[in-house]
C-alpha atoms as a PDB file:
ATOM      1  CA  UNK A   1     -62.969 284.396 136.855  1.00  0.00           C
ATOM      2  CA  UNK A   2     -61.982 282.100 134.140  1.00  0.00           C
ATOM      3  CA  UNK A   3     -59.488 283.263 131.540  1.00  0.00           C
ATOM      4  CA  UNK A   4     -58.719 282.223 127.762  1.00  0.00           C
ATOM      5  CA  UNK A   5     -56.315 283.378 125.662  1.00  0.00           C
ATOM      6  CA  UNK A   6     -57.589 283.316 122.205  1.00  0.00           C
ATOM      7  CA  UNK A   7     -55.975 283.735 118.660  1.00  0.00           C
ATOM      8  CA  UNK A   8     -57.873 284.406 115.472  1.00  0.00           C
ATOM      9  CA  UNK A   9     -56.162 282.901 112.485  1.00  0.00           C
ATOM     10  CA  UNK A  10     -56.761 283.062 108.634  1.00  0.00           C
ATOM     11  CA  UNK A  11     -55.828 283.559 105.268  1.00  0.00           C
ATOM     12  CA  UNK A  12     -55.222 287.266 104.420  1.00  0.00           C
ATOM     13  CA  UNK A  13     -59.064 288.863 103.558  1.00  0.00           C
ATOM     14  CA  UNK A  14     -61.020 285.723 105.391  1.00  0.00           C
ATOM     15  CA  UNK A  15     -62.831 288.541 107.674  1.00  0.00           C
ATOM     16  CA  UNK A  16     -61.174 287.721 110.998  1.00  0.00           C
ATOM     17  CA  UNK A  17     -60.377 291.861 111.712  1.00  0.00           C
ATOM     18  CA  UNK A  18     -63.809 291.965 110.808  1.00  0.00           C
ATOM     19  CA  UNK A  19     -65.171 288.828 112.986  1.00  0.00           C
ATOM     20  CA  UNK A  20     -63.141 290.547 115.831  1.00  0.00           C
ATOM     21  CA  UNK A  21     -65.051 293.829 115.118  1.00  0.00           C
ATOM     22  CA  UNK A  22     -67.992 291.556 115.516  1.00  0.00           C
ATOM     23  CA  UNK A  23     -67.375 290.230 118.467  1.00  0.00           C
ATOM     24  CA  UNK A  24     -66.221 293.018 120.705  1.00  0.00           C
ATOM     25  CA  UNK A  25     -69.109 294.683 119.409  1.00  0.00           C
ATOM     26  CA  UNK A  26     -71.562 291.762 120.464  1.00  0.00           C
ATOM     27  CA  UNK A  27     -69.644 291.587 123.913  1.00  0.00           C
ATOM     28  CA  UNK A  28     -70.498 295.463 124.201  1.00  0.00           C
ATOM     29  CA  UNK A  29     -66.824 296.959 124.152  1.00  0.00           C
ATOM     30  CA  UNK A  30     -67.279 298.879 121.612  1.00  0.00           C
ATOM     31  CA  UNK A  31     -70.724 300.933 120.478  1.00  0.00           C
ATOM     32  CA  UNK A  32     -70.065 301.008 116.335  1.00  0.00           C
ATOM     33  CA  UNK A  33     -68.541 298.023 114.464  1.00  0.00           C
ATOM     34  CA  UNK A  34     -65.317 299.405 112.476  1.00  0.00           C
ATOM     35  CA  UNK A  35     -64.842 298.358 108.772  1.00  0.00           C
ATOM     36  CA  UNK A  36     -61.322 297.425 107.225  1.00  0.00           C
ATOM     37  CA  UNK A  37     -62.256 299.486 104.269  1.00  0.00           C
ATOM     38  CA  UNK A  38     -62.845 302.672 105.853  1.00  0.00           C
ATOM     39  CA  UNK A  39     -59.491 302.023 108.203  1.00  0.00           C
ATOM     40  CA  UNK A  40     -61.380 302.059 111.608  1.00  0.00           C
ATOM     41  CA  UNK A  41     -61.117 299.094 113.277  1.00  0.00           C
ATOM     42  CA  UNK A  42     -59.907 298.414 116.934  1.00  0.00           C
ATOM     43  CA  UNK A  43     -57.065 296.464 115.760  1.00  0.00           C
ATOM     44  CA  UNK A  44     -55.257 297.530 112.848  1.00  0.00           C
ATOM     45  CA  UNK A  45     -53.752 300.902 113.602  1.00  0.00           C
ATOM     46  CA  UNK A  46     -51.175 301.186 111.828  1.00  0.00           C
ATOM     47  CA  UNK A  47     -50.975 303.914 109.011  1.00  0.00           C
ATOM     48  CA  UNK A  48     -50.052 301.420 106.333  1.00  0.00           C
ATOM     49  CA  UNK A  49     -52.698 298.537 107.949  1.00  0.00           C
ATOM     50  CA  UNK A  50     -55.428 300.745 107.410  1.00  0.00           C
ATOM     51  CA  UNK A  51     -54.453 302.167 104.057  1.00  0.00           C
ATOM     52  CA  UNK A  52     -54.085 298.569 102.639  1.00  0.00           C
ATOM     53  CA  UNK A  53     -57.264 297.265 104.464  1.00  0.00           C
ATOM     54  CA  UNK A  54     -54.630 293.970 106.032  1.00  0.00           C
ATOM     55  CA  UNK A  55     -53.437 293.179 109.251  1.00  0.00           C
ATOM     56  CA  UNK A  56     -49.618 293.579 109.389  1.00  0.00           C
ATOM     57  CA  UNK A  57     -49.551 293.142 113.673  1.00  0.00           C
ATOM     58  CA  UNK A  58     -50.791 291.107 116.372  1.00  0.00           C
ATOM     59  CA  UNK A  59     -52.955 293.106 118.334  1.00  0.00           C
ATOM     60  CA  UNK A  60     -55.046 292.348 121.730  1.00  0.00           C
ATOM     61  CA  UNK A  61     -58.455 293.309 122.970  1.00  0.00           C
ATOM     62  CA  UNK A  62     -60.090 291.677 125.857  1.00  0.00           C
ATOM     63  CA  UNK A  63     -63.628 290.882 126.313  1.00  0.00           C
ATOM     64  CA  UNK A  64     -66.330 288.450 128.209  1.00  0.00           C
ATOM     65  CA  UNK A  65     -68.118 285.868 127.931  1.00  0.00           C
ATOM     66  CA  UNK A  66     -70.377 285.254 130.946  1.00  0.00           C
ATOM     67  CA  UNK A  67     -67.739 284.165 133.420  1.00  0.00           C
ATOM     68  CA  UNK A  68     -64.733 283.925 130.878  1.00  0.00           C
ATOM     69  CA  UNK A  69     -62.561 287.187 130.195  1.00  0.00           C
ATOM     70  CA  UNK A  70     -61.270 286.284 126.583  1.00  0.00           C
ATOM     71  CA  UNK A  71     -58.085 288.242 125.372  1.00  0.00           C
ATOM     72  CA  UNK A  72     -59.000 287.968 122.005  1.00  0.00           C
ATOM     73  CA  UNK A  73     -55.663 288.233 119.630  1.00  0.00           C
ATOM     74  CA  UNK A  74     -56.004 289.217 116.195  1.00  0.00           C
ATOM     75  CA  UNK A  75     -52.732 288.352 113.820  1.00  0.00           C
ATOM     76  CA  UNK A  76     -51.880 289.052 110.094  1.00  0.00           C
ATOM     77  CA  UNK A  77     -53.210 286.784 107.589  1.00  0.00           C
ATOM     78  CA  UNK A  78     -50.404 287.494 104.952  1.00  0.00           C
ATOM     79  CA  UNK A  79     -47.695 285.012 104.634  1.00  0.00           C
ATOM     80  CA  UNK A  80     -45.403 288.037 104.684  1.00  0.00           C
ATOM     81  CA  UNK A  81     -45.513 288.631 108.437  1.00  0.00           C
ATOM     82  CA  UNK A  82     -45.790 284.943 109.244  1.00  0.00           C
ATOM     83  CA  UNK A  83     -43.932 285.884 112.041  1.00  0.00           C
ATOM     84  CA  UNK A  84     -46.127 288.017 113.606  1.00  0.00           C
ATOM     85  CA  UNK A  85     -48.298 285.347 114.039  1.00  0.00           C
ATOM     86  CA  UNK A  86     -45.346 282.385 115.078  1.00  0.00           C
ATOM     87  CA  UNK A  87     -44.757 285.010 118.286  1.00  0.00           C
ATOM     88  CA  UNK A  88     -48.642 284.614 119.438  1.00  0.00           C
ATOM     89  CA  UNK A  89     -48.685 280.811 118.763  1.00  0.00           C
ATOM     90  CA  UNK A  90     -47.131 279.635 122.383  1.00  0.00           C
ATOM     91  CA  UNK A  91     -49.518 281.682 123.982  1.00  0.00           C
ATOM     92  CA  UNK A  92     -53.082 280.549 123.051  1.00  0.00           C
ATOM     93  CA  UNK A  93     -55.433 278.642 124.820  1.00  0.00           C
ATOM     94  CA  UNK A  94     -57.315 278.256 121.790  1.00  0.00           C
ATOM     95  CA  UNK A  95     -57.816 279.449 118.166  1.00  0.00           C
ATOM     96  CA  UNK A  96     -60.663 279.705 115.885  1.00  0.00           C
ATOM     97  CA  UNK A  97     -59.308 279.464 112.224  1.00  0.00           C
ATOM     98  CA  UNK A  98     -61.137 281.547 109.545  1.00  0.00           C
ATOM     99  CA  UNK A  99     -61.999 280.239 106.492  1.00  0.00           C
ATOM    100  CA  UNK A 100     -63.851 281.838 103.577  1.00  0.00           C
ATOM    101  CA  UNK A 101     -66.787 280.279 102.642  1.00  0.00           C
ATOM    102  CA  UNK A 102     -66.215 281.830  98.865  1.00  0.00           C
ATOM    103  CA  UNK A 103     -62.207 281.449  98.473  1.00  0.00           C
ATOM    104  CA  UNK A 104     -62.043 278.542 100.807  1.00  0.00           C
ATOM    105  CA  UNK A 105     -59.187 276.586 101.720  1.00  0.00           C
ATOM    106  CA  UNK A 106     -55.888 278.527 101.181  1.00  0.00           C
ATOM    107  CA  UNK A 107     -52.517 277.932 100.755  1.00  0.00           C
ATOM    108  CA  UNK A 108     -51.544 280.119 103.996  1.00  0.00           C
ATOM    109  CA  UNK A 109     -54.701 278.368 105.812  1.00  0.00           C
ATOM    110  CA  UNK A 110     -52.862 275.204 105.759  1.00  0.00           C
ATOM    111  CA  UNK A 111     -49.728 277.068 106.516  1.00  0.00           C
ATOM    112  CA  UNK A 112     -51.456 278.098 109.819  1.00  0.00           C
ATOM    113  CA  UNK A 113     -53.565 274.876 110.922  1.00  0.00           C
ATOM    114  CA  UNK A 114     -50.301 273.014 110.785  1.00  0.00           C
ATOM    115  CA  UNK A 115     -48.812 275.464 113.147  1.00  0.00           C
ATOM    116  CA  UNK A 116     -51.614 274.622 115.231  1.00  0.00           C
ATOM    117  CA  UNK A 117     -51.415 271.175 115.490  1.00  0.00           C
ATOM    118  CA  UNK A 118     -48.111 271.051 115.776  1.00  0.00           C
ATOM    119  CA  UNK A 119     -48.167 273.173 118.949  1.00  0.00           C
ATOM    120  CA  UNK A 120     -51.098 271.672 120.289  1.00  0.00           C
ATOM    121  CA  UNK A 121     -53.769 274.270 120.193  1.00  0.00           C
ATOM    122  CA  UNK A 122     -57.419 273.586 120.489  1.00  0.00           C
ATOM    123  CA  UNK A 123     -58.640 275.198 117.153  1.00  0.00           C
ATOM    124  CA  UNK A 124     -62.664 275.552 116.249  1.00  0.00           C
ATOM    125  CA  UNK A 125     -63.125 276.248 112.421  1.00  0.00           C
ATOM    126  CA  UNK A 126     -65.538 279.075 111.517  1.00  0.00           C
ATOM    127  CA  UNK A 127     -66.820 279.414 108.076  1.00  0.00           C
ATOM    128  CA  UNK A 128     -67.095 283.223 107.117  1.00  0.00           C
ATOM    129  CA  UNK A 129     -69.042 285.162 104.117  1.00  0.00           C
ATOM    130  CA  UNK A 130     -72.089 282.905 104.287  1.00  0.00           C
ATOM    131  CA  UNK A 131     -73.633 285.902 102.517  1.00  0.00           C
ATOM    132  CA  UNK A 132     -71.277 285.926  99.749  1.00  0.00           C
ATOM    133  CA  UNK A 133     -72.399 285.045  96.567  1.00  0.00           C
ATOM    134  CA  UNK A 134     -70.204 281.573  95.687  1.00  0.00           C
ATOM    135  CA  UNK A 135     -70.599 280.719  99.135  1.00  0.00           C
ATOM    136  CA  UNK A 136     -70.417 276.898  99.980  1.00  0.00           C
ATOM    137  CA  UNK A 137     -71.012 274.718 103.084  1.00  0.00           C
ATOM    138  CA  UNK A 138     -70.894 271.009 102.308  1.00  0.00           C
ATOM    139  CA  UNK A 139     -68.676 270.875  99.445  1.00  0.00           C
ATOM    140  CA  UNK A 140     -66.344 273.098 101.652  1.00  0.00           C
ATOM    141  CA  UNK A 141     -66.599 270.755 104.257  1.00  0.00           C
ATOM    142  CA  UNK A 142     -65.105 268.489 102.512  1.00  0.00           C
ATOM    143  CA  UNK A 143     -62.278 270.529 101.157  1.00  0.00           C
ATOM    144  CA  UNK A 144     -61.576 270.699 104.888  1.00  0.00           C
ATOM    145  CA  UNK A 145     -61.423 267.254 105.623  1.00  0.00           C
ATOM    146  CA  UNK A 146     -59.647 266.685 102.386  1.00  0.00           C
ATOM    147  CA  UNK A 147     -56.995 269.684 102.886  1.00  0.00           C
ATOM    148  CA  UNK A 148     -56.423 270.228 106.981  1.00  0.00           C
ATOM    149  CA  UNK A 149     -58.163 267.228 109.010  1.00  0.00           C
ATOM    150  CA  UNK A 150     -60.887 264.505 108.801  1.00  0.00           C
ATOM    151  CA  UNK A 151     -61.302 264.999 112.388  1.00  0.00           C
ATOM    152  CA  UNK A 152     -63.834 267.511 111.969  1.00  0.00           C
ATOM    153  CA  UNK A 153     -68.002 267.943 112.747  1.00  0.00           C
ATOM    154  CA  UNK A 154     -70.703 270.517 111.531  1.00  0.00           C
ATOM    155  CA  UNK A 155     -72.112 271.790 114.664  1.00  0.00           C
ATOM    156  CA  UNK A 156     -74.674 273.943 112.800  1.00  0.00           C
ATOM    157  CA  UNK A 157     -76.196 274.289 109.537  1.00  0.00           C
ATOM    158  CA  UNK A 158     -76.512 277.313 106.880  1.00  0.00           C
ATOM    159  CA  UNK A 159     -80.505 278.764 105.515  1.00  0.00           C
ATOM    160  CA  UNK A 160     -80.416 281.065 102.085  1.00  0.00           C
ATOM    161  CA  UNK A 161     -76.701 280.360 101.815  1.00  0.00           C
ATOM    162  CA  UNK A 162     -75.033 282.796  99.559  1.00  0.00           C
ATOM    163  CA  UNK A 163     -77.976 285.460  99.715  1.00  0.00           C
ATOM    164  CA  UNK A 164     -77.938 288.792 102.527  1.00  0.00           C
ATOM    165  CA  UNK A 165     -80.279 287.139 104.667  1.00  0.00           C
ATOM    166  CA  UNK A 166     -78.070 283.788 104.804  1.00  0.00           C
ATOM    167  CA  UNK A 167     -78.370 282.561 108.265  1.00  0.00           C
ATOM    168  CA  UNK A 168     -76.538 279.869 110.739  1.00  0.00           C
ATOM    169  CA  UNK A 169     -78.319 277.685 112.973  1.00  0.00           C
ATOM    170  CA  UNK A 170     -76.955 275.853 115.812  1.00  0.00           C
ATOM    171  CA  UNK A 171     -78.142 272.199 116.146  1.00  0.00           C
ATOM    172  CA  UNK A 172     -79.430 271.023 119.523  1.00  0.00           C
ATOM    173  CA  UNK A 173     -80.719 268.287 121.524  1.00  0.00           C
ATOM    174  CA  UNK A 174     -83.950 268.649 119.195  1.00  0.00           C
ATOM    175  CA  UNK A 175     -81.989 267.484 116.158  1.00  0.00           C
ATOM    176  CA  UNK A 176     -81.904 264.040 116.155  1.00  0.00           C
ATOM    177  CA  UNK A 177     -79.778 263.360 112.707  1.00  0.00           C
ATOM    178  CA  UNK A 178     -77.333 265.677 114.131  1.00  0.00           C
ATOM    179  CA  UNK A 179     -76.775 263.869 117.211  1.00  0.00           C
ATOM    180  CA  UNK A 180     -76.621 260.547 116.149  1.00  0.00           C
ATOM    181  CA  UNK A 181     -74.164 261.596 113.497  1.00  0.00           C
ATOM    182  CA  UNK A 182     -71.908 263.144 116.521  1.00  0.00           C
ATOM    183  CA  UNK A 183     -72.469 260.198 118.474  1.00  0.00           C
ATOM    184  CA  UNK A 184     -70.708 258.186 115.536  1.00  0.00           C
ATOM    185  CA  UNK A 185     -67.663 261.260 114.647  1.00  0.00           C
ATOM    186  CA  UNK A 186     -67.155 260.950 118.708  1.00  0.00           C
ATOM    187  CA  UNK A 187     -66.936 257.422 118.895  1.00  0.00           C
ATOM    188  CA  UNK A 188     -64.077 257.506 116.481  1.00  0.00           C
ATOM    189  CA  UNK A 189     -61.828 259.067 118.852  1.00  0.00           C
ATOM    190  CA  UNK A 190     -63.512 257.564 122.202  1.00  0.00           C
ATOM    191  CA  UNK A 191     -62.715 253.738 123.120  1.00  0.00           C
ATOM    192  CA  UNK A 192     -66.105 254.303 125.846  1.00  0.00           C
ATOM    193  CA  UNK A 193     -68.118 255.816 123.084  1.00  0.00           C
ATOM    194  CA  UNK A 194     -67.239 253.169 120.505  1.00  0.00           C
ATOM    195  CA  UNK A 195     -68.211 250.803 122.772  1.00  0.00           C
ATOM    196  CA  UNK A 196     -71.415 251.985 123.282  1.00  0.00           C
ATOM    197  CA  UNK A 197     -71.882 252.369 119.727  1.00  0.00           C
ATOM    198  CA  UNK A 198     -70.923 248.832 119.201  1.00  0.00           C
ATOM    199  CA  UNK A 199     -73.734 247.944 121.781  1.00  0.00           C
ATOM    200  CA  UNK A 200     -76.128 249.803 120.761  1.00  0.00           C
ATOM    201  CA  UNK A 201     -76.516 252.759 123.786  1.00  0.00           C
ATOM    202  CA  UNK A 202     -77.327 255.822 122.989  1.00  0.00           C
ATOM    203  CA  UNK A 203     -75.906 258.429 125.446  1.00  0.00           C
ATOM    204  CA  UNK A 204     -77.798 261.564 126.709  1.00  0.00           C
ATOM    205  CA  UNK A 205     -77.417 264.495 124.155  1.00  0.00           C
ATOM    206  CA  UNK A 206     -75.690 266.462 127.174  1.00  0.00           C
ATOM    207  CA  UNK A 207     -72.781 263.438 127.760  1.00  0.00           C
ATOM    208  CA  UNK A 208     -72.474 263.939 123.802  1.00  0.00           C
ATOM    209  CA  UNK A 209     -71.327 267.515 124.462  1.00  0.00           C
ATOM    210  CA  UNK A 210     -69.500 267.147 126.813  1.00  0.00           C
ATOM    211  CA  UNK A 211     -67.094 264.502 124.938  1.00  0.00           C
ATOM    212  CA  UNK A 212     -67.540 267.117 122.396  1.00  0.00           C
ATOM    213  CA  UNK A 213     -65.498 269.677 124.473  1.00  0.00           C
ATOM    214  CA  UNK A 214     -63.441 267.165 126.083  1.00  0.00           C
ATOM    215  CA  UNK A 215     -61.932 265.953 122.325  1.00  0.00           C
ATOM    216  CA  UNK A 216     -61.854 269.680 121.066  1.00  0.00           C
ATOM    217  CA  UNK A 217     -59.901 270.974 124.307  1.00  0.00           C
ATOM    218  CA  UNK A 218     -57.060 268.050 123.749  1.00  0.00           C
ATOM    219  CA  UNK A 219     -57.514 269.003 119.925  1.00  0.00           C
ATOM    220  CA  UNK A 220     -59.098 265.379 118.424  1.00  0.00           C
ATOM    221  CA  UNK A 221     -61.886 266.903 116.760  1.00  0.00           C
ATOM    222  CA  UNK A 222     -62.120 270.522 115.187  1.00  0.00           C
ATOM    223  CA  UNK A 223     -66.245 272.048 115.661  1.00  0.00           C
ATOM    224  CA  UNK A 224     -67.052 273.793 112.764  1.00  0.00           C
ATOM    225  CA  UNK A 225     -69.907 277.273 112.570  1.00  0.00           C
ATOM    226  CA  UNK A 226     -70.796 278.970 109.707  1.00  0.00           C
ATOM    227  CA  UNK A 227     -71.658 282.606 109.624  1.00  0.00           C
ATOM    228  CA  UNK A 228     -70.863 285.842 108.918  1.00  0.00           C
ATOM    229  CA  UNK A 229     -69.270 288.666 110.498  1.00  0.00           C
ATOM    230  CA  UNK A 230     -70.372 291.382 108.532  1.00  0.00           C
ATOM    231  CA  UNK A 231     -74.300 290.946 108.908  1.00  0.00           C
ATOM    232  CA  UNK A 232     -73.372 289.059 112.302  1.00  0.00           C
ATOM    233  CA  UNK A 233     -75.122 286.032 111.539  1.00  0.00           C
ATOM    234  CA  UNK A 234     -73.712 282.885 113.580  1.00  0.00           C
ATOM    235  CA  UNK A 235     -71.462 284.999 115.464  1.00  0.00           C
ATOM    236  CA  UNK A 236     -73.838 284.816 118.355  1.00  0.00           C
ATOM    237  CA  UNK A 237     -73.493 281.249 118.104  1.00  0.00           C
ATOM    238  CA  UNK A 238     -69.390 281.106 118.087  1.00  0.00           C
ATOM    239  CA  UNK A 239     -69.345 283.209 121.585  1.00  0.00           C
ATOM    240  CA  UNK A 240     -71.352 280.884 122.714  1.00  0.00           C
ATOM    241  CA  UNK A 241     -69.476 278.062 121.906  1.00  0.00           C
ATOM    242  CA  UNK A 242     -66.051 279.501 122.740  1.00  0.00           C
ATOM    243  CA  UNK A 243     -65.494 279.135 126.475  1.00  0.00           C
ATOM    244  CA  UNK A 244     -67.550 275.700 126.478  1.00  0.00           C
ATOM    245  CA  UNK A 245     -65.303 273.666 123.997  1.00  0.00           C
ATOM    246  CA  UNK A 246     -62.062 275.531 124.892  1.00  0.00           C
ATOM    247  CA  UNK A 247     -60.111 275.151 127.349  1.00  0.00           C
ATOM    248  CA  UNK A 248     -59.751 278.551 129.819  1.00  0.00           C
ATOM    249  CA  UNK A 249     -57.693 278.949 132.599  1.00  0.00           C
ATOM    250  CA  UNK A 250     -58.888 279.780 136.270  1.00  0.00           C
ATOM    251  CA  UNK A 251     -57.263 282.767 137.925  1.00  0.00           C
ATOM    252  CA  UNK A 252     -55.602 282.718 140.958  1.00  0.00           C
ATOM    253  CA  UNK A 253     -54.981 286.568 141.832  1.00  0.00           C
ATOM    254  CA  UNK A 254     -52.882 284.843 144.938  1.00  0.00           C
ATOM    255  CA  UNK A 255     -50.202 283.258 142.758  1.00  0.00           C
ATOM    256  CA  UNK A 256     -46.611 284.461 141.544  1.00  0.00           C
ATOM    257  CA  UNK A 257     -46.281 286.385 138.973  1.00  0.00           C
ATOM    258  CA  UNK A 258     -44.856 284.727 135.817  1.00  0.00           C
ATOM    259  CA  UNK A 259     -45.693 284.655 132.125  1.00  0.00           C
ATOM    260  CA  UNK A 260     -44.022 285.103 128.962  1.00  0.00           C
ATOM    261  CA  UNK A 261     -43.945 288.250 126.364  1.00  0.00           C
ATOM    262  CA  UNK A 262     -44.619 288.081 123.011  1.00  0.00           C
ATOM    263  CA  UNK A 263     -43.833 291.488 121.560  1.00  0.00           C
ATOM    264  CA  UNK A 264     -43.192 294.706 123.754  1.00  0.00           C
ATOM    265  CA  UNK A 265     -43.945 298.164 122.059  1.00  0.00           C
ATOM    266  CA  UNK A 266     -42.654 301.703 123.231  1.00  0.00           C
ATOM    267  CA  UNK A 267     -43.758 305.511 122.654  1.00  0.00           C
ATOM    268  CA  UNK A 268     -46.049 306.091 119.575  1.00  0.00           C
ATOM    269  CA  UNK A 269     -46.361 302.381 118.956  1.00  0.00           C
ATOM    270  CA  UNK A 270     -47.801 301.430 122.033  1.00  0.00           C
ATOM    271  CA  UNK A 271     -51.870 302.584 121.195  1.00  0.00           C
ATOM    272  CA  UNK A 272     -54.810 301.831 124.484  1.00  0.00           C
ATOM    273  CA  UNK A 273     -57.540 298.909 123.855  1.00  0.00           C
ATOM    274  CA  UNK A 274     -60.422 299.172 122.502  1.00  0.00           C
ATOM    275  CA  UNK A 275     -63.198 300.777 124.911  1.00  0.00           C
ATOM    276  CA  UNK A 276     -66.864 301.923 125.322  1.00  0.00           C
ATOM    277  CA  UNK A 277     -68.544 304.484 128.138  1.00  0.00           C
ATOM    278  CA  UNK A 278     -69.242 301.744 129.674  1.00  0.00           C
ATOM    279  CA  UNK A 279     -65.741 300.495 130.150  1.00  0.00           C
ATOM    280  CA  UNK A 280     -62.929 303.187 130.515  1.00  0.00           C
ATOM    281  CA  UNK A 281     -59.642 302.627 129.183  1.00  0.00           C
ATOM    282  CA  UNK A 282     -56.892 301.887 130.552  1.00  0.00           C
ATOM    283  CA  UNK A 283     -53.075 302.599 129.697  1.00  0.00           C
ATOM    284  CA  UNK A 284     -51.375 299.848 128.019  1.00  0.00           C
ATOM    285  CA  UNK A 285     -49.628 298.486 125.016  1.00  0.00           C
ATOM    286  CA  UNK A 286     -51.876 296.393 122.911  1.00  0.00           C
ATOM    287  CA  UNK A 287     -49.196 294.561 121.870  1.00  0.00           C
ATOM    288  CA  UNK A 288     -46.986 293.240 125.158  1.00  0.00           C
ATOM    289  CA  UNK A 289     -48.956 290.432 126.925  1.00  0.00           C
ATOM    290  CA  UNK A 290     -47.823 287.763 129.195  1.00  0.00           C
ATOM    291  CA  UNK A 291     -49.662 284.802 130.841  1.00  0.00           C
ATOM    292  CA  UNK A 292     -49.721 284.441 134.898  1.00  0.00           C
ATOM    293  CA  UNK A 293     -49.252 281.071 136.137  1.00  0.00           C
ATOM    294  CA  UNK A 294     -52.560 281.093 136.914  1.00  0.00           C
ATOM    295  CA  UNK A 295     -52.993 281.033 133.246  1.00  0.00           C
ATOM    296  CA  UNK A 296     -54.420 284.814 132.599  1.00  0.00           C
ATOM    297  CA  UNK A 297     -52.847 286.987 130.572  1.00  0.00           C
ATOM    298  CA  UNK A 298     -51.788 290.230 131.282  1.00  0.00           C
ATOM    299  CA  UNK A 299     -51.285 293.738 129.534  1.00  0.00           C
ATOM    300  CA  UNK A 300     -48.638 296.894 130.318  1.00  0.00           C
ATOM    301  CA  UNK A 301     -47.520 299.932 128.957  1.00  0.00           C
ATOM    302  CA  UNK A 302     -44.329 301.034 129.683  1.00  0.00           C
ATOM    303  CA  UNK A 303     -43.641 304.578 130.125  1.00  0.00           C
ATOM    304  CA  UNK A 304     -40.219 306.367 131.503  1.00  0.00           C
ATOM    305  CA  UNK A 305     -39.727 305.079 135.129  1.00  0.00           C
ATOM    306  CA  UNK A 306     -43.348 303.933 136.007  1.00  0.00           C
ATOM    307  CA  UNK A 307     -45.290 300.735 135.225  1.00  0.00           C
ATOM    308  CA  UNK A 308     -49.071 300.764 134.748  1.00  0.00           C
END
């Protein structure tokens, strides 16, 4: 079993409670999708966080993807509890950075994506509230490349943007346009693919990918989805795309214990994961995680004179 440590990062009000809601839901750990406004979700528990409809704590929930356990983390998105979010940094495998296809580019998105690179984390981009009206896709695009990195590539396109039935698709080996433009964005980075650029070869669609994930796991290129998590549309698409272009960990259940803690929570604070019928809880803090050697992380609760 592979495991990936995963943050989800974005301006305050992007949707990335709400992707998360999404996503557990897809993966089938929970059997209703929370909403911020009605102060249900799996990961904002707090009192105040559901009163104000914002994410004031980190919080974990794990889920999987085919072979992959992901322990997704959701952080605040207001500059206020920056730190909140600088505790989860050191731990991630991987981010996807939220970005609101309506408000765009924010002050606090930069804020975060510099974080990223800084520390080195693999980030995909995912453009949210496709359905919104004032939604944009190319022009935003280039906001991006303007405003956080050049180094970045549509990996899917938008249909009825801005309208309830907007929809993402993926491009494939079946969109020709799309691959020669990838060919060229990988080449950039890629003294091999330049070359064969400069000569004229055109590799096989499935070496293309996989120089894909090789340049987003050592974080040259950013992938970028469209979609939105409220009428799920190309959420499908980002589970999909998350353990093949990041970089997870493979367990070792033989190896020493070690890891590092992020936040530890006691008595009232401590609150269990989110869970289904089909997957009983189990006691823990969703809040104190560490990562094994072996590169999976790890959940407790602490209670007087036992640990779970």
């Amino acid at each position: 079993m592979r495991c990936l440590n995963l943050g989800i990062l974005a301006h305050v009000d992007a949707g990335k409670t709400s992707l998360t809601e999404r996503l557990l839901f897809e993966a089938g750990v929970i059997d209703a999708i929370g909403s911020v406004d009605a102060g249900n979700t799996q990961t904002d528990t707090l009192a105040l966080e559901r009163a104000r409809g914002i994410t004031i704590r980190a919080a974990v929930v794990s889920f999987a993807i085919g072979e992959t356990t992901v322990n997704l983390i959701d952080t605040p998105g207001h500059p206020d509890f920056i730190a909140e979010v600088e505790r989860v940094l050191a731990l991630l495998d991987g981010a996807v950075l939220v970005i609101s296809a309506v408000e765009g580019v924010q002050a606090q998105t930069r804020v975060l994506y510099g974080a990223l690179r800084r520390l080195g984390v693999p980030t995909l981009f995912f453009i949210n509230k496709i359905d919104r009206a004032g939604a944009q896709d190319t022009s935003l695009l280039l906001r991006i490349a303007e405003r956080l990195s050049p180094n970045i590539v549509a990996i899917g396109e938008v249909t009825d943007l801005g309208l309830r039935r907007a929809a993402s698709r993926a491009f494939d080996a079946g969109d020709p346009a799309f691959a020669a433009g990838l060919f060229e964005r990988l080449a950039e980075q890629d003294e091999a693919l330049l070359a064969a650029f400069v000569a004229g070869r055109t590799p096989a669609y499935a070496d293309l990918r996989a120089a894909l994930a090789a340049q987003t796991r050592s974080g040259r290129i950013h992938p970028v989805l469209f979609g939105s998590a409220i009428t799920g549309a190309g959420v499908e698409a980002l589970r999909t795309q998350i353990p093949e272009l990041l970089p997870a960990r493979q367990s070792d259940p033989s190896a020493p214990l070690s890891g590092s803690v992020f936040k530890v929570e006691r008595g009232a604070a401590a609150v269990p994961r989110a869970t289904s019928p089909r997957r009983p809880s189990r006691p823990w803090s969703a809040r104190s995680a560490h990562r094994t050697r072996a590169g999976c992380s790890r959940r407790w609760r602490n209670w007087p004179n036992k640990i779970h």
